[in-house]
C-alpha atoms as a PDB file:
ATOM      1  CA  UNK A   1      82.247  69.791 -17.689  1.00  0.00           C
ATOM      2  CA  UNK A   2      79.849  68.433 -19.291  1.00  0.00           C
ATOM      3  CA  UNK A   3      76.555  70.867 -19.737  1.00  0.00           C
ATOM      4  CA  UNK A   4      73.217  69.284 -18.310  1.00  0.00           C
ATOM      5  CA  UNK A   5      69.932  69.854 -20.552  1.00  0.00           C
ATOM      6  CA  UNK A   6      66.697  69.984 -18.304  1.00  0.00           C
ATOM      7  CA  UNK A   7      64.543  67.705 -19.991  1.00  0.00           C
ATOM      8  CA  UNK A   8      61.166  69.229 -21.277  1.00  0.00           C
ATOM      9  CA  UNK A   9      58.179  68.102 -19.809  1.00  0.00           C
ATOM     10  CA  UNK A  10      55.618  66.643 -22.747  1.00  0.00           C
ATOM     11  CA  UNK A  11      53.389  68.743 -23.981  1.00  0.00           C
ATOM     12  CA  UNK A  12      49.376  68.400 -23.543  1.00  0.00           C
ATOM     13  CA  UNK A  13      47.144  68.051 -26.477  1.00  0.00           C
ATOM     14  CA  UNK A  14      45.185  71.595 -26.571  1.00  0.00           C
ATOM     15  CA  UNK A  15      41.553  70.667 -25.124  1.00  0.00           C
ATOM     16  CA  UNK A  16      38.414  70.230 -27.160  1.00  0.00           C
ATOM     17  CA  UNK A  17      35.796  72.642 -26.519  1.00  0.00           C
ATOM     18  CA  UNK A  18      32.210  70.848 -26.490  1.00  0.00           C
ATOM     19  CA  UNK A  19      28.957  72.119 -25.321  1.00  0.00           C
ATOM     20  CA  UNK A  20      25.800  69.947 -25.157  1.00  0.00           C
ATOM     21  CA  UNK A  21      22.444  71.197 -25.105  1.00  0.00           C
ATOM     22  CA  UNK A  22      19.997  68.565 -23.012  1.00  0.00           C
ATOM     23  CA  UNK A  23      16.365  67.875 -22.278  1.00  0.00           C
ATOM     24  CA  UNK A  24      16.471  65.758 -19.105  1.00  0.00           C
ATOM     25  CA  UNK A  25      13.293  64.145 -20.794  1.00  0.00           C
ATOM     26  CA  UNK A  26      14.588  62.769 -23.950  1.00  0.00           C
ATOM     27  CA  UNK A  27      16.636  59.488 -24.033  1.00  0.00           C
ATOM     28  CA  UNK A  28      17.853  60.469 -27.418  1.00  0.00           C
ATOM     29  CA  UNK A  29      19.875  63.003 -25.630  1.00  0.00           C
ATOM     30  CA  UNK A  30      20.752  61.118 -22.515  1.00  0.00           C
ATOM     31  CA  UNK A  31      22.420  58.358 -24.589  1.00  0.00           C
ATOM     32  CA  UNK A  32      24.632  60.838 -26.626  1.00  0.00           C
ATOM     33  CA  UNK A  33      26.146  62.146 -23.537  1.00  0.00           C
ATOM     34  CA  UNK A  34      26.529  58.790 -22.003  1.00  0.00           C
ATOM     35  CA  UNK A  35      28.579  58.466 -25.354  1.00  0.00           C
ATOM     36  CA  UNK A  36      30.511  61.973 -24.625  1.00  0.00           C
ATOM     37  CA  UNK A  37      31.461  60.867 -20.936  1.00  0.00           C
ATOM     38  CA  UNK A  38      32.863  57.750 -22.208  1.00  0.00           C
ATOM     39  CA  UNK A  39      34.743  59.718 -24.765  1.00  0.00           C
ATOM     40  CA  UNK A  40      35.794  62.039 -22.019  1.00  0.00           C
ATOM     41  CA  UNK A  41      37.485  59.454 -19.634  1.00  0.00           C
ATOM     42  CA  UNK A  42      40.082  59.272 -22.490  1.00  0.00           C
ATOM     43  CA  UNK A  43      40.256  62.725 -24.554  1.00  0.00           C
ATOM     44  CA  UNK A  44      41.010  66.111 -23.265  1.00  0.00           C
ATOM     45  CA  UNK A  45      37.565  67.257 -23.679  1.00  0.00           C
ATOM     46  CA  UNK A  46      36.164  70.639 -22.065  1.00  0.00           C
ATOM     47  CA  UNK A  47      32.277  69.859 -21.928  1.00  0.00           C
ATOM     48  CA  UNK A  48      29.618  72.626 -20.569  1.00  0.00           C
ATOM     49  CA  UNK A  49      25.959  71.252 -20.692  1.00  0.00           C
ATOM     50  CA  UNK A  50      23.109  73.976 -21.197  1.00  0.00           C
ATOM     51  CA  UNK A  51      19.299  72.847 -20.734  1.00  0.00           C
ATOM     52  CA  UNK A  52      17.224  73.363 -23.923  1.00  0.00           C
ATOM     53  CA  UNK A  53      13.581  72.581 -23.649  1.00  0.00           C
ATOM     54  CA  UNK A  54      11.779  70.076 -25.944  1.00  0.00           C
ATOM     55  CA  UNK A  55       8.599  71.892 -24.323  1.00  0.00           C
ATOM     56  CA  UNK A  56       9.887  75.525 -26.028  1.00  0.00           C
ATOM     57  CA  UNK A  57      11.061  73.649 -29.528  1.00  0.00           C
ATOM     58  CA  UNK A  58       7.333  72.542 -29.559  1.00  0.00           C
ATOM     59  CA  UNK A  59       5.310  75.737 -27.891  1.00  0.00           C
ATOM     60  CA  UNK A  60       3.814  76.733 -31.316  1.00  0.00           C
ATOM     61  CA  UNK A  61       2.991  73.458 -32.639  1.00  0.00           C
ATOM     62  CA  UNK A  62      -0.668  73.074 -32.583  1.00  0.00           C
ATOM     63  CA  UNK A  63      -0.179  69.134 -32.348  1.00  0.00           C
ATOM     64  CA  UNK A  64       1.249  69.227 -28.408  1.00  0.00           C
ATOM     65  CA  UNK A  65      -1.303  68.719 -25.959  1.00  0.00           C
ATOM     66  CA  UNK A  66      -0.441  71.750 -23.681  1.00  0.00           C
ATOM     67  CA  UNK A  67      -0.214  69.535 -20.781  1.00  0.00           C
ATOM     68  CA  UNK A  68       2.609  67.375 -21.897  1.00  0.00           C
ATOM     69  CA  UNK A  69       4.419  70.709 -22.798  1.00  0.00           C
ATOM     70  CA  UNK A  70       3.708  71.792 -18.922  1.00  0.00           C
ATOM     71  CA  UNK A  71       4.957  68.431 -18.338  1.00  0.00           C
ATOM     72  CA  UNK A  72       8.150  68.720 -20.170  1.00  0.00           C
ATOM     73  CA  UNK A  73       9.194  72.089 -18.838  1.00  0.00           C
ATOM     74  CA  UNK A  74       9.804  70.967 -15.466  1.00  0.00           C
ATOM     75  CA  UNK A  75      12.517  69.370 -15.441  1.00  0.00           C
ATOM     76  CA  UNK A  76      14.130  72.217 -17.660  1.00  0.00           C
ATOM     77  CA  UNK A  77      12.809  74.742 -14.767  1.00  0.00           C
ATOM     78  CA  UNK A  78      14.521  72.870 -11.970  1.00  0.00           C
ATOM     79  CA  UNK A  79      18.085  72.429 -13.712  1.00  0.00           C
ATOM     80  CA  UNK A  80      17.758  75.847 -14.837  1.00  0.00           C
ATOM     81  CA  UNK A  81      17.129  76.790 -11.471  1.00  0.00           C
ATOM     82  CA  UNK A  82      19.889  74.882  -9.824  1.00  0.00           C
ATOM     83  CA  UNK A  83      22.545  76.524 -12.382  1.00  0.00           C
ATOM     84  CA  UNK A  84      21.361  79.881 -11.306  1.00  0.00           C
ATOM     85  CA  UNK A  85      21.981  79.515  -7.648  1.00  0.00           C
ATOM     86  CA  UNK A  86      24.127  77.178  -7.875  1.00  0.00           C
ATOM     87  CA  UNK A  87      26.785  77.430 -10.643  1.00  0.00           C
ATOM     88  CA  UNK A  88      27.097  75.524 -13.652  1.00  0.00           C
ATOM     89  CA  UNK A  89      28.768  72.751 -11.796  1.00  0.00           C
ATOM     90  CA  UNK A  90      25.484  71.417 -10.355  1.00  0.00           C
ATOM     91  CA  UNK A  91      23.922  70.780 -14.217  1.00  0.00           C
ATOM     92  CA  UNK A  92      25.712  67.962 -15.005  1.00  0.00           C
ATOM     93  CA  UNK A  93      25.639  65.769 -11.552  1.00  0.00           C
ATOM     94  CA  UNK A  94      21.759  66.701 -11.658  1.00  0.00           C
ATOM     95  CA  UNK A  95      21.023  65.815 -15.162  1.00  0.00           C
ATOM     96  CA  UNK A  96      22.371  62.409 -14.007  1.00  0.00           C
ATOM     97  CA  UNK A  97      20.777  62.009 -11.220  1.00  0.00           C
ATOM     98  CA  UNK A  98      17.318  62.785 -13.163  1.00  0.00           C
ATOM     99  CA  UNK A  99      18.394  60.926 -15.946  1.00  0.00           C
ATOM    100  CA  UNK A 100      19.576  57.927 -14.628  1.00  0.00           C
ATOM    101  CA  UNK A 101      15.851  57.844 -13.039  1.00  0.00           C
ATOM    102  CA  UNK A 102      13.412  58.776 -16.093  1.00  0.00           C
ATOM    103  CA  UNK A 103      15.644  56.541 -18.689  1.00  0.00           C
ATOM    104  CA  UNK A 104      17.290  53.381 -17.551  1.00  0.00           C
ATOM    105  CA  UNK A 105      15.484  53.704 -14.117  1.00  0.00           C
ATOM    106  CA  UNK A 106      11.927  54.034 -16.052  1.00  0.00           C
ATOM    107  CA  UNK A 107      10.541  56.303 -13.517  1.00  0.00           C
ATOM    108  CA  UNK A 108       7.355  57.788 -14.791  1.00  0.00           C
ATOM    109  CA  UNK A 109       6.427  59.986 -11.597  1.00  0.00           C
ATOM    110  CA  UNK A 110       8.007  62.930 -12.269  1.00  0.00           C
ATOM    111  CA  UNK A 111       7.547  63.679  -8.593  1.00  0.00           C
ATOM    112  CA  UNK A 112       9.041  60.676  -7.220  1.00  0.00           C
ATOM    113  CA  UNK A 113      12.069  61.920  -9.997  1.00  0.00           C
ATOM    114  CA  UNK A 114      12.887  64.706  -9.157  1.00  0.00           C
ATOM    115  CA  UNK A 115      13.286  64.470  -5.153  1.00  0.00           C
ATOM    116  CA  UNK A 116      15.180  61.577  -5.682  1.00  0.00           C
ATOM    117  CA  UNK A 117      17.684  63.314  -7.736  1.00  0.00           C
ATOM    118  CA  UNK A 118      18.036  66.445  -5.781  1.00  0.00           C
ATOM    119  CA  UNK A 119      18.374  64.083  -2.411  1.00  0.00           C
ATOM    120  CA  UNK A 120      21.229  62.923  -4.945  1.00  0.00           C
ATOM    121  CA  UNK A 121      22.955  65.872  -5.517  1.00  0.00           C
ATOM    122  CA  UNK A 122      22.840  67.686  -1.807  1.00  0.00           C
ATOM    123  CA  UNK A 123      20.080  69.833  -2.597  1.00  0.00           C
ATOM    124  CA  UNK A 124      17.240  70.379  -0.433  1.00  0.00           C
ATOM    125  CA  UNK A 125      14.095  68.905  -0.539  1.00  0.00           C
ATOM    126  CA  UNK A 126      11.954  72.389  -1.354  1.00  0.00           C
ATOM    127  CA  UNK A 127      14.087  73.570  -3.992  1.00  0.00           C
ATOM    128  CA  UNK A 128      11.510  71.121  -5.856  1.00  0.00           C
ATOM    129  CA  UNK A 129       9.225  74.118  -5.759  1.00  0.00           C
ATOM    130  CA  UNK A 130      11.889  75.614  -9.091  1.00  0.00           C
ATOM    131  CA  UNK A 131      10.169  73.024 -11.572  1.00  0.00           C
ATOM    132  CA  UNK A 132       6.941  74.487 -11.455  1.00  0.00           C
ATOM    133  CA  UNK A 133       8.382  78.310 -11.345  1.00  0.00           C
ATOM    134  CA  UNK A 134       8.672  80.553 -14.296  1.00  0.00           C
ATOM    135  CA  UNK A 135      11.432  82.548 -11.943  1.00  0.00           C
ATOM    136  CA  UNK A 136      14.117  82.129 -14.283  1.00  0.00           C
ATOM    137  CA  UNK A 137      12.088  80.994 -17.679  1.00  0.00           C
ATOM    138  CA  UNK A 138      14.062  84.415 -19.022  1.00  0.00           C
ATOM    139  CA  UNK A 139      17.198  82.037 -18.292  1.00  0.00           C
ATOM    140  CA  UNK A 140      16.019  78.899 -19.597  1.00  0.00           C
ATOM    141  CA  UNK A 141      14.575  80.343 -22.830  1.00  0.00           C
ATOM    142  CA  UNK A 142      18.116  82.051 -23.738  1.00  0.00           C
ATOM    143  CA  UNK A 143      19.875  78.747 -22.822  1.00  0.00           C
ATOM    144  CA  UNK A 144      17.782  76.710 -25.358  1.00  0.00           C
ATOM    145  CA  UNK A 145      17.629  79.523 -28.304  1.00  0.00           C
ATOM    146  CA  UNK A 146      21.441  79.663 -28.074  1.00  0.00           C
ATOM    147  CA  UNK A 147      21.703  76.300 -28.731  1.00  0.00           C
ATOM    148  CA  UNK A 148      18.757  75.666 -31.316  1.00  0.00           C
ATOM    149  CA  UNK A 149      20.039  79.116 -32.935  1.00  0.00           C
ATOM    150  CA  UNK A 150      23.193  77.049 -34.104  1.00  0.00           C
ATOM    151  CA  UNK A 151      21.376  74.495 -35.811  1.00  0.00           C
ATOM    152  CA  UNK A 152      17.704  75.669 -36.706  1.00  0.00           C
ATOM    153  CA  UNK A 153      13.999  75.194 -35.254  1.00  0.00           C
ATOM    154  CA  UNK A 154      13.647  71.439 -37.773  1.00  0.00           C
ATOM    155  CA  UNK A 155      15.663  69.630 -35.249  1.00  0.00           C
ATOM    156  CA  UNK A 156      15.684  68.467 -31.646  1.00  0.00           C
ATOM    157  CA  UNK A 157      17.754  67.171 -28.573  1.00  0.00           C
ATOM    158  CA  UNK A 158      20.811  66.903 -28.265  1.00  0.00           C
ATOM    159  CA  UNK A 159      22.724  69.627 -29.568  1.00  0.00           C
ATOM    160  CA  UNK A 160      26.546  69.435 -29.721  1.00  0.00           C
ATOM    161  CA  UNK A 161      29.268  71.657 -30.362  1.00  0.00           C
ATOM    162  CA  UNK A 162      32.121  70.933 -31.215  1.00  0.00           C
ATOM    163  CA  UNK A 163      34.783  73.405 -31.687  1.00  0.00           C
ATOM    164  CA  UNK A 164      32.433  76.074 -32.069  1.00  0.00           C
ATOM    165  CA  UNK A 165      30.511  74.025 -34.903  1.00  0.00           C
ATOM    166  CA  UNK A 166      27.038  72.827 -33.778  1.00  0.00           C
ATOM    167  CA  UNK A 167      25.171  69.857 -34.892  1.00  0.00           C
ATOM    168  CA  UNK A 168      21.654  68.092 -33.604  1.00  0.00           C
ATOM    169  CA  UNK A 169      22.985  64.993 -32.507  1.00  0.00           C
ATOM    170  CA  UNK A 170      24.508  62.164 -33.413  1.00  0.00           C
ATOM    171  CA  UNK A 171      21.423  60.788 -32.204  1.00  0.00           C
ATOM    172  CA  UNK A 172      22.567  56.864 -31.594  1.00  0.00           C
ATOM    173  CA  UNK A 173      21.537  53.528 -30.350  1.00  0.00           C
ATOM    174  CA  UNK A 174      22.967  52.035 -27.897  1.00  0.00           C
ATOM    175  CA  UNK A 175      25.195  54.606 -26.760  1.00  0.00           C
ATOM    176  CA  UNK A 176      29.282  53.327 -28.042  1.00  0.00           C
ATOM    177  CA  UNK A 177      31.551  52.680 -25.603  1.00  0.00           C
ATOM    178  CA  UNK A 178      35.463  51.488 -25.838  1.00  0.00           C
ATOM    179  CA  UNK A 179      37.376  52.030 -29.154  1.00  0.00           C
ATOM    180  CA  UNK A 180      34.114  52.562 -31.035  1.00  0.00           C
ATOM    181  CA  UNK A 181      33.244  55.436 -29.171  1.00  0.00           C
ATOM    182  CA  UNK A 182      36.350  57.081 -30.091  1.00  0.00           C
ATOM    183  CA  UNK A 183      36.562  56.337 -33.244  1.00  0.00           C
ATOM    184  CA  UNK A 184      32.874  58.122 -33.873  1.00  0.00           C
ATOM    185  CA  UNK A 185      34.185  60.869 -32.188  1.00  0.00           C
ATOM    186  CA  UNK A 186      36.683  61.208 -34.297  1.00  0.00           C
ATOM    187  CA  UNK A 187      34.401  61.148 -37.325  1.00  0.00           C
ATOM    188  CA  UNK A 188      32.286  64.318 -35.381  1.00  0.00           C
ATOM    189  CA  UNK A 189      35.300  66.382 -34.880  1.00  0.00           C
ATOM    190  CA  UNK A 190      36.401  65.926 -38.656  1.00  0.00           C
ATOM    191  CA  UNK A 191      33.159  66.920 -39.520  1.00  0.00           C
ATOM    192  CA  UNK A 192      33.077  70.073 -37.243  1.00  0.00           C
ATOM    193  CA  UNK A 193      36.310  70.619 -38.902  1.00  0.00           C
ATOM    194  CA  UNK A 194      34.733  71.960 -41.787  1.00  0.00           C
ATOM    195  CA  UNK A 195      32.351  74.731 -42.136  1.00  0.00           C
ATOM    196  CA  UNK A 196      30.659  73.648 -44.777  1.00  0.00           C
ATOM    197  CA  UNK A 197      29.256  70.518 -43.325  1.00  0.00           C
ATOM    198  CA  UNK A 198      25.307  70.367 -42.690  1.00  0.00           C
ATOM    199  CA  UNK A 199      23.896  67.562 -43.039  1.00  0.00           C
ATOM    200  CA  UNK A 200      24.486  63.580 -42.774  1.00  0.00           C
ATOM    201  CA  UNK A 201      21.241  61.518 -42.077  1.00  0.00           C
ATOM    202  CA  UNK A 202      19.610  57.940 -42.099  1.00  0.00           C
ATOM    203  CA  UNK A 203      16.029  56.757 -40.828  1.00  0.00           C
ATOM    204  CA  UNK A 204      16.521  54.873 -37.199  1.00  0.00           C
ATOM    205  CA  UNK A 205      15.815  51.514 -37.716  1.00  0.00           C
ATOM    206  CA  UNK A 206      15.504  50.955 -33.408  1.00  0.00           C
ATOM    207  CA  UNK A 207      14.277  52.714 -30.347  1.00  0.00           C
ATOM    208  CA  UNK A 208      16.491  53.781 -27.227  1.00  0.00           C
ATOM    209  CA  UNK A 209      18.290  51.079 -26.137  1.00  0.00           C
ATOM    210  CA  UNK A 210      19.517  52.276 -22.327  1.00  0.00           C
END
């Protein structure tokens, strides 16, 4: 009798572990993780987005009108807010929702922003209230100085980590999609792949493209 070997299922590829630190309000970062979910429909990526605040990075610079600071912390408030009583499964589906309105949608209102995204995401109307409450600033300030700690105070948004390894950016132009998308990610997880890696930099010759 002939002895019958049970055939082994394939094994799968050991995720990557990413975590992205966002402002809502900077296209730089919304294009890089329009870049990461395109990478993501086709790599076994584990991605957690975190809010950093472009409003903390720039609290001590004399140069920042303190109202466009105020301005730029709501948005962190709210999706800091939402993660809190919500779980960290609400901050990406409402960083899309607001993003997909300040950046390709051009909304300026920031009003008109953000109860269109919560409508978006199932949350009620008054939890608009969050953006201009320092309830959970405690939160939101450890969120961003975890991810800015990884990289230092001279850079911005996005932060990525890959790995472990944390970067600012790539900050790119339009964001890649199909094989060239994967093939830069490639080059960012070779690059994470060594601990010794800092620093790899050119002037931006264009603006956002959305």
């Amino acid at each position: 009798m002939t002895a019958t070997v049970a055939s082994e299922a394939p094994a799968v590829p050991d995720s990557t572990a990413v975590d992205f630190w966002f402002d809502p309000s900077c296209p730089w970062a919304w294009m890089t993780s329009r870049w990461v979910d395109e990478v993501a429909a086709h790599r076994n990526l584990d991605v957690t987005f975190h809010v950093m605040s472009l409003g903390l990075l720039n609290e001590d610079n004399e140069g920042f009108d303190p109202a466009v600071l105020a301005k730029l912390i709501r948005y962190t408030r709210l999706v800091t807010a939402a993660e809190q009583l919500h779980g960290q499964q609400v901050v990406k589906p409402l960083y899309d929702a607001l993003g997909t309105r300040i950046h390709p949608g051009q909304e300026k209102d920031q009003d008109t922003v953000i109860a269109g995204a919560l409508a978006e995401v199932g949350l009620p109307a008054d939890f608009a209230k969050y953006a201009d409450s320092d309830e959970y600033d405690a939160e939101m300030r450890a969120s961003h100085d975890d991810g800015i700690g990884r990289v230092g105070q001279d850079v911005g948004t996005p932060v990525i980590a890959v790995n472990g390894t944390a970067f600012f950016g790539p900050v790119i132009s339009p964001a890649p999609t199909g094989p060239i998308a994967l093939t830069l990610w490639d080059g960012v997880v070779a690059a994470a792949s060594y601990d010794g890696f800092f620093e790899l930099k050119r002037s931006r010759t264009r603006g956002p493209q959305f």
